[in-house]
Protein backbone atom coordinates (compact mmCIF):
# COMPACT_ATOMS: atom_id res chain seq x y z
CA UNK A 1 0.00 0.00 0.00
CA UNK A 2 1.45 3.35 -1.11
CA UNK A 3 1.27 6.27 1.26
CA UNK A 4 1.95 10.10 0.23
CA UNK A 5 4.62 12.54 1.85
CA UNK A 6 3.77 16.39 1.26
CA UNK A 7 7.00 18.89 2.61
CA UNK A 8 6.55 22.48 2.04
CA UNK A 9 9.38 24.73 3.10
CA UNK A 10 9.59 29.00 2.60
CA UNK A 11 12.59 31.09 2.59
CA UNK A 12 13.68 34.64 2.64
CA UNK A 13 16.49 35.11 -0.08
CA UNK A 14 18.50 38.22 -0.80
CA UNK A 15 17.85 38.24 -4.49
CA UNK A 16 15.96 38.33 -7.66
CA UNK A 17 13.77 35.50 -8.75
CA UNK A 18 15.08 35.07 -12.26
CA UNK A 19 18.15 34.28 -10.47
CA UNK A 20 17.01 32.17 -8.25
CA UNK A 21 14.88 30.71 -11.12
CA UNK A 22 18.00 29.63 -12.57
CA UNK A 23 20.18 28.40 -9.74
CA UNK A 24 17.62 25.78 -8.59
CA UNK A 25 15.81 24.62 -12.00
CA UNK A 26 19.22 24.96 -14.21
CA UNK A 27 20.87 21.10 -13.53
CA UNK A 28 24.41 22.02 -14.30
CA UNK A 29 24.14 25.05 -12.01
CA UNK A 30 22.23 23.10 -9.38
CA UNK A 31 24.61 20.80 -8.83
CA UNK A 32 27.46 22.90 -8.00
CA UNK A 33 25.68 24.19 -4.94
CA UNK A 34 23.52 21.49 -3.78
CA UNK A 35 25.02 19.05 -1.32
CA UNK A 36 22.48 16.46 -2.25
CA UNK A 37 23.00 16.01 -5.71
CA UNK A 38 26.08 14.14 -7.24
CA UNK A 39 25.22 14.45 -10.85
CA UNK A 40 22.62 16.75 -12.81
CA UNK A 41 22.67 16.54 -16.30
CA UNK A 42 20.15 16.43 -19.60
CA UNK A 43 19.38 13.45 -21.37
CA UNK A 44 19.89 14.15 -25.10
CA UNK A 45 18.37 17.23 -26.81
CA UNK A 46 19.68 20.44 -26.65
CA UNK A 47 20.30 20.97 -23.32
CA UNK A 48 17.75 24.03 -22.27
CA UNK A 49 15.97 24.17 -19.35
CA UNK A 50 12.03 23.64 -20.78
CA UNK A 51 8.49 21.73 -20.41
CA UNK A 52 8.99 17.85 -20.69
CA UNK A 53 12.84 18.06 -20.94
CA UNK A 54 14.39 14.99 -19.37
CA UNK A 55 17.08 15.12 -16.75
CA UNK A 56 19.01 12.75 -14.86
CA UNK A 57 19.71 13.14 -11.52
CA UNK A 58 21.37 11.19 -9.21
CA UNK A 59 22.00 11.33 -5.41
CA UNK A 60 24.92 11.38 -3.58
CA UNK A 61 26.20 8.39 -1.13
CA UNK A 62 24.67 9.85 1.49
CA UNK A 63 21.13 9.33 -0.13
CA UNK A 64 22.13 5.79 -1.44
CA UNK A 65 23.50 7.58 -4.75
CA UNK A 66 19.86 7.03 -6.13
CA UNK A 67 19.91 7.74 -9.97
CA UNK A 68 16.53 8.78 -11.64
CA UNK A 69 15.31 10.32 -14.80
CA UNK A 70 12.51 13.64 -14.24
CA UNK A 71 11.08 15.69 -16.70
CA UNK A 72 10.53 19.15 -15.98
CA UNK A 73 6.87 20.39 -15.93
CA UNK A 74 5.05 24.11 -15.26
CA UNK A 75 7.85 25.92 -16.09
CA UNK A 76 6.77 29.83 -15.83
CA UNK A 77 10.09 31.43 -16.07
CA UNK A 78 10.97 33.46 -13.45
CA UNK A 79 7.89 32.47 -10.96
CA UNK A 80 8.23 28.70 -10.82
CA UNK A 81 8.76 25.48 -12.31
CA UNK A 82 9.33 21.94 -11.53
CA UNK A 83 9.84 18.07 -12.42
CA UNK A 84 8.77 14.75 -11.57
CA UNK A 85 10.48 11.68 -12.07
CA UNK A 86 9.66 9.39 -14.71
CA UNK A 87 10.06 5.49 -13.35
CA UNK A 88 10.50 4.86 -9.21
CA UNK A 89 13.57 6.17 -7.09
CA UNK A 90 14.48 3.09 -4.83
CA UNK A 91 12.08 2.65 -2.17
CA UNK A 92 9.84 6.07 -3.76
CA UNK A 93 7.05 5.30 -6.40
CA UNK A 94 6.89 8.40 -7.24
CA UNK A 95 8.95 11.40 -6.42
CA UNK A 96 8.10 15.39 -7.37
CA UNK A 97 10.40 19.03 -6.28
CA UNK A 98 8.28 22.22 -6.93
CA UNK A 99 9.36 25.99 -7.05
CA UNK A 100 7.47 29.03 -6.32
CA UNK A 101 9.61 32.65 -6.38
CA UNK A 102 7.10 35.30 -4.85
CA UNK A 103 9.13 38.86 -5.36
CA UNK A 104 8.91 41.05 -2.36
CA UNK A 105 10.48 43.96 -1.38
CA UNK A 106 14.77 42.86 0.10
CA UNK A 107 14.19 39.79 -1.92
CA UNK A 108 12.36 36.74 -2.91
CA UNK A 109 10.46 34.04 -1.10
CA UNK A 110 11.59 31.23 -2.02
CA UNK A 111 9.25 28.22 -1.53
CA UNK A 112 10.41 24.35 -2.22
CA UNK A 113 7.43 21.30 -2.42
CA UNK A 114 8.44 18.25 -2.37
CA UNK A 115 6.13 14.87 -3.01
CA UNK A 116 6.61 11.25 -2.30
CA UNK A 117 4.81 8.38 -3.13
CA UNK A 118 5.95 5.43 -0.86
CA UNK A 119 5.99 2.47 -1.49
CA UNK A 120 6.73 0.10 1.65
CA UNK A 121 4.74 1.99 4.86
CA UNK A 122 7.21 0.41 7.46
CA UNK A 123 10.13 3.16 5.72
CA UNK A 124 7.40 5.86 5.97
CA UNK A 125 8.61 7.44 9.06
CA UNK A 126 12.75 7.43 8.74
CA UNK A 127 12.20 8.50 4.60
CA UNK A 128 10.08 11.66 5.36
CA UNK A 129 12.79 12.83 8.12
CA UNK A 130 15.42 12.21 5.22
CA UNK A 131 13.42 14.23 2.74
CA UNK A 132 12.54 16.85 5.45
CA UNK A 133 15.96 17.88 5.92
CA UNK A 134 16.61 17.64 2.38
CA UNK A 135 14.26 20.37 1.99
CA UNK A 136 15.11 22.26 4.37
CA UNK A 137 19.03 22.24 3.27
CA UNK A 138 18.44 22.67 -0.10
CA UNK A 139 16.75 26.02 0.83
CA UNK A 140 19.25 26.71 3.11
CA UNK A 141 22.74 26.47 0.29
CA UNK A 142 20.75 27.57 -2.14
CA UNK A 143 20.43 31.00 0.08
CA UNK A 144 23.81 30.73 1.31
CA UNK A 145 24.94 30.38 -2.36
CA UNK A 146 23.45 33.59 -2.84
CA UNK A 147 24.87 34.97 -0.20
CA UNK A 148 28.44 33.93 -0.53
CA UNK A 149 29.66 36.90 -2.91
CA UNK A 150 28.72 39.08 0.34
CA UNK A 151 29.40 37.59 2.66
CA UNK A 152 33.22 37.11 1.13
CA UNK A 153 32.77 41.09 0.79
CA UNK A 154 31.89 41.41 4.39
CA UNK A 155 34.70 39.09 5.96
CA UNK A 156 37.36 41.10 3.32
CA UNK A 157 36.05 44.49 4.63
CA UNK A 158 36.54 42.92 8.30
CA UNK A 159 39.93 41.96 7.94
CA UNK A 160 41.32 45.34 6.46
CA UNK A 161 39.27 46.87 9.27
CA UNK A 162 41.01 44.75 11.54
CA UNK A 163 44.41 45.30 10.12
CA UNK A 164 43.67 49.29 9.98
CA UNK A 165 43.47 48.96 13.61
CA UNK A 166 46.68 47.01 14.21
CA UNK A 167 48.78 49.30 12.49
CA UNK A 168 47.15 52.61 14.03
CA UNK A 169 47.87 50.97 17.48
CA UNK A 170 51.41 50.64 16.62
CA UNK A 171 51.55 54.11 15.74
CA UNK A 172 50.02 54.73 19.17
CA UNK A 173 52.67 52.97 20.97
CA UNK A 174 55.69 54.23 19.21
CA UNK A 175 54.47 58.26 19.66
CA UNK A 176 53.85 57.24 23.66
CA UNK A 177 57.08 55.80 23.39
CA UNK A 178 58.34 58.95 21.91
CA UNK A 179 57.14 61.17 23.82
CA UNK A 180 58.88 59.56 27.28
C-alpha cells in the first residue's frame, strides 16, 4: 500500500527570482551548490531548461547515490517550475520538487514542495525525516549560495578593518614611546 509525503518549506532570499529561477531549476548550475546532488545533467536534446525536458539526476552516497530520470513540468520562467520523475527512485514510487519565487520587497520568497509516493509503509517514518531535511538544506545552500559573494565582501572588509586597527595601534605605541 502506497502512502503520500507532502514537505513544504519558505525562505527569505536576498535576491531576484530570475536568479534564483536559474540556480535551482538549471541542472548544471544546481549541482554545483547542492550538497544532495552528485550528478545533474540532460538526457539528449539540446540541453535548455524547458516543459517535458528529461534530466538525470542522481543522489549522492549519502542518499544511497539514487539515480533517476525527471522531466521538468510548469515551467513559468521566473515564478516557478518543476519536475517529476519518470520510473520509481528506490524505495519512492513516485517522487516530485516544486518551485514558487514570490518577489517582495529585500528579496524573494523562495518556496520548495516536495512529493513522495511510498511504497513500503514500514520506511514511511525514517524516509520523510530524510526528505525533510533535504528540503530544508536545499533552501538553506541555495540561500547561502546567494549569499556567498557578500558575505566574502563582508569578511574582506573585516579583515582590512582589523588590520587598519593594528597598524594605528602601533603608531600609538611608538608616539607614547616617543614622547617619554
Amino acid at each position: 500500500m502506497s502512502e503520500d509525503i507532502r514537505i513544504k518549506q519558505s525562505i527569505v532570499v536576498r535576491s531576484r527570482p530570475d536568479v534564483l529561477y536559474r540556480l535551482a531549476l538549471e541542472p548544471k548550475r544546481r549541482v554545483r551548490w547542492d550538497p544532495h546532488l552528485a550528478v545533474a545533467e540532460y538526457e539528449g536534446g539540446d540541453g535548455r531548461l524547458a516543459n517535458n525536458v528529461l534530466v538525470r539526476f542522481k543522489f549522492t552516497r549519502r542518499l544511497l547515490g539514487l539515480g533517476f530520470t525527471a522531466k521538468y513540468g510548469q515551467l513559468q520562467a521566473p515564478l516557478r517550475g518543476g519536475w517529476e520523475s519518470v520510473r520509481h527512485v528506490g524505495p519512492l514510487e513516485k517522487l516530485t520538487q516544486g518551485w514558487v519565487f514570490k518577489a517582495m520587497p529585500g528579496g524573494t520568497e523562495v518556496t520548495l514542495t516536495l512529493n513522495a509516493r511510498i511504497r513500503y509503509r514500514w520506511i514511511r517514518q525514517p524516509l520523510e525525516r530524510v526528505l525533510n531535511n533535504m528540503v530544508v538544506t536545499t533552501l538553506l545552500e541555495l540561500q547561502r549560495q546567494v549569499d556567498a559573494p557578500g558575505a566574502q565582501l563582508v569578511e574582506d572588509m573585516g579583515r582590512e578593518m582589523a588590520q587598519k586597527q593594528k597598524e594605528e595601534q602601533k603608531a600609538a605605541k611608538k608616539a607614547a614611546r616617543g614622547k617619554r
